[in-house]
C-alpha atoms as a PDB file:
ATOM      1  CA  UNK A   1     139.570 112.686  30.932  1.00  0.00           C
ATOM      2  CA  UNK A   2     137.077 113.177  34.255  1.00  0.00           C
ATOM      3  CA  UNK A   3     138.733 114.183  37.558  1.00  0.00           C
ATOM      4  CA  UNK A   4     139.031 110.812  39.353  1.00  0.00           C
ATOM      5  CA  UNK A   5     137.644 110.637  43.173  1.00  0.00           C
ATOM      6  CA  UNK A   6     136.017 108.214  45.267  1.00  0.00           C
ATOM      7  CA  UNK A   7     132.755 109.393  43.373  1.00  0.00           C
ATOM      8  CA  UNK A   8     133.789 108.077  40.245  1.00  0.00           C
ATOM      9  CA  UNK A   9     135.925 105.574  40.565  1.00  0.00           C
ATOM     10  CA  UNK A  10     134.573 103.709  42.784  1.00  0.00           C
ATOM     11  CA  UNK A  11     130.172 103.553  41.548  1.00  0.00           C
ATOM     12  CA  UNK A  12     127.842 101.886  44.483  1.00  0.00           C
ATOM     13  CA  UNK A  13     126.646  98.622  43.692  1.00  0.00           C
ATOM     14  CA  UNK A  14     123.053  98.512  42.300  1.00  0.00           C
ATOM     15  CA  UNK A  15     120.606  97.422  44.202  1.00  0.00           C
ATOM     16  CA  UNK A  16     118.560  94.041  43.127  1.00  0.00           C
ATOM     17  CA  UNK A  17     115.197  93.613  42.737  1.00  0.00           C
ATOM     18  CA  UNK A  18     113.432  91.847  45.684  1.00  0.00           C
ATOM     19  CA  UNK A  19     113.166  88.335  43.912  1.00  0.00           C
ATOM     20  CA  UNK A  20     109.897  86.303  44.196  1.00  0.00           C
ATOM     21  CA  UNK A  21     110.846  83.742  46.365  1.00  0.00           C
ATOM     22  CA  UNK A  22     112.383  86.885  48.896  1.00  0.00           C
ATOM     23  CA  UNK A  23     109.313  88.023  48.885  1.00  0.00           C
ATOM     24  CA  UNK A  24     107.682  85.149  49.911  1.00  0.00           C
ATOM     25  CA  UNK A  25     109.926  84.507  52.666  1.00  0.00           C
ATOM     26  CA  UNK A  26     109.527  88.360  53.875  1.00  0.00           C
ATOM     27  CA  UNK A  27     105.685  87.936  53.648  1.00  0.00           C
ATOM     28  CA  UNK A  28     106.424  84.403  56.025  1.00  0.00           C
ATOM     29  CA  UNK A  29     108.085  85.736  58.285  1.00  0.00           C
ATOM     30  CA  UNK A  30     105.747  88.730  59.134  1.00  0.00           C
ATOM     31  CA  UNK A  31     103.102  86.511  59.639  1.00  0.00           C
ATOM     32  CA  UNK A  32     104.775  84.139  61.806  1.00  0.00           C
ATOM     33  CA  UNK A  33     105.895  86.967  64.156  1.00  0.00           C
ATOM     34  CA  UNK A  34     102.481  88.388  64.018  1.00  0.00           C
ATOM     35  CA  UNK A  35     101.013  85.142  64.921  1.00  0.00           C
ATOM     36  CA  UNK A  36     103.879  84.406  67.869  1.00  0.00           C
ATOM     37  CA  UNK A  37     103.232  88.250  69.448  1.00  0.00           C
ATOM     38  CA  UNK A  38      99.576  87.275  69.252  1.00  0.00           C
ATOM     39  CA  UNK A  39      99.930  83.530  70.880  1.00  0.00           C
ATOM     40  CA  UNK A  40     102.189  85.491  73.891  1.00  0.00           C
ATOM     41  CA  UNK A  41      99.690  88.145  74.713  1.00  0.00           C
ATOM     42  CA  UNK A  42      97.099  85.367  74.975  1.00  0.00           C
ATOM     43  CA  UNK A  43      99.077  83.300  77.190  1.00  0.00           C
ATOM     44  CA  UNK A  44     100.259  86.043  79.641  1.00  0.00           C
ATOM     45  CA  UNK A  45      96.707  87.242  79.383  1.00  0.00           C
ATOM     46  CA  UNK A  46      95.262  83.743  80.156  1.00  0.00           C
ATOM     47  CA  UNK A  47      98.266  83.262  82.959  1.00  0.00           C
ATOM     48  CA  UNK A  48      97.230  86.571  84.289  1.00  0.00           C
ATOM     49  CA  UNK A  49      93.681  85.666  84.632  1.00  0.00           C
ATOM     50  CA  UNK A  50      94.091  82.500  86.059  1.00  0.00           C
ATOM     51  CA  UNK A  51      96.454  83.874  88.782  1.00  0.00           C
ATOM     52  CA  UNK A  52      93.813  85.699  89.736  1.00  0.00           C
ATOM     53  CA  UNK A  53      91.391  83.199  89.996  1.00  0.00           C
ATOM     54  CA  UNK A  54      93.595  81.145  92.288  1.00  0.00           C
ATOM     55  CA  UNK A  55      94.479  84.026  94.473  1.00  0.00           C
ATOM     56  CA  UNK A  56      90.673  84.790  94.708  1.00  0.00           C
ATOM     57  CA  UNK A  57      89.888  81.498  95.776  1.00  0.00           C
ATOM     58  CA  UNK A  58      92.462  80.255  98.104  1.00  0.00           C
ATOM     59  CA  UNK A  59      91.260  83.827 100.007  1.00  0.00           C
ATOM     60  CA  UNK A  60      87.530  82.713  99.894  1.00  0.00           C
ATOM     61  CA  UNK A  61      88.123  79.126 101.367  1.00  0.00           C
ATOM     62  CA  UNK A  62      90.005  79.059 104.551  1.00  0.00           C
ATOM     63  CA  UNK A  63      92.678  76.422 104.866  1.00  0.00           C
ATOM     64  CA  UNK A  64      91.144  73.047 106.788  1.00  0.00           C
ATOM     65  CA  UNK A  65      92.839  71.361 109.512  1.00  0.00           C
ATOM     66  CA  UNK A  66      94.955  68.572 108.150  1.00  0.00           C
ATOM     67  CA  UNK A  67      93.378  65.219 108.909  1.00  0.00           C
ATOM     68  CA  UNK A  68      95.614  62.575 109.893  1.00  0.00           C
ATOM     69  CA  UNK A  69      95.366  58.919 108.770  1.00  0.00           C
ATOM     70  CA  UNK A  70      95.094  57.964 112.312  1.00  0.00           C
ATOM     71  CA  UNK A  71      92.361  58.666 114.303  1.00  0.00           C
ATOM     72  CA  UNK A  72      92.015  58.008 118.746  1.00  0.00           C
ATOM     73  CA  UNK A  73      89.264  57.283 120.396  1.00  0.00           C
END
């Protein structure tokens, strides 16, 4: 008879083959996280730019004297 250990007594389970369908949902999922790191770098690139823009501008114009409603002659 062998010499029993934790070797042979105990055998590791057998891994299963990816199935079809987990395959499928692997493949999903990468491209739905490659799409959603792709949407956020456009949007802080976008957010970025347009910060800019209105930082650029409200330097370029200087800020008007408020008018008010009522005017004294």
């Amino acid at each position: 008879m062998a010499k029993l250990n934790k070797d042979t007594l105990f055998k590791a389970p057998q891994t299963r083959a990816e199935t079809v369908m987990d395959k499928t949902t692997r493949i999903v999922r990468e491209m739905l996280d490659t799409e959603t790191e792709q949407r956020e770098a456009k949007t802080q690139r976008l957010r970025k730019t347009r910060l800019e823009r209105e930082s650029s501008e409200s330097a370029k114009t200087p800020d008007a004297k408020r008018k008010t409603g009522k005017t004294t002659d």
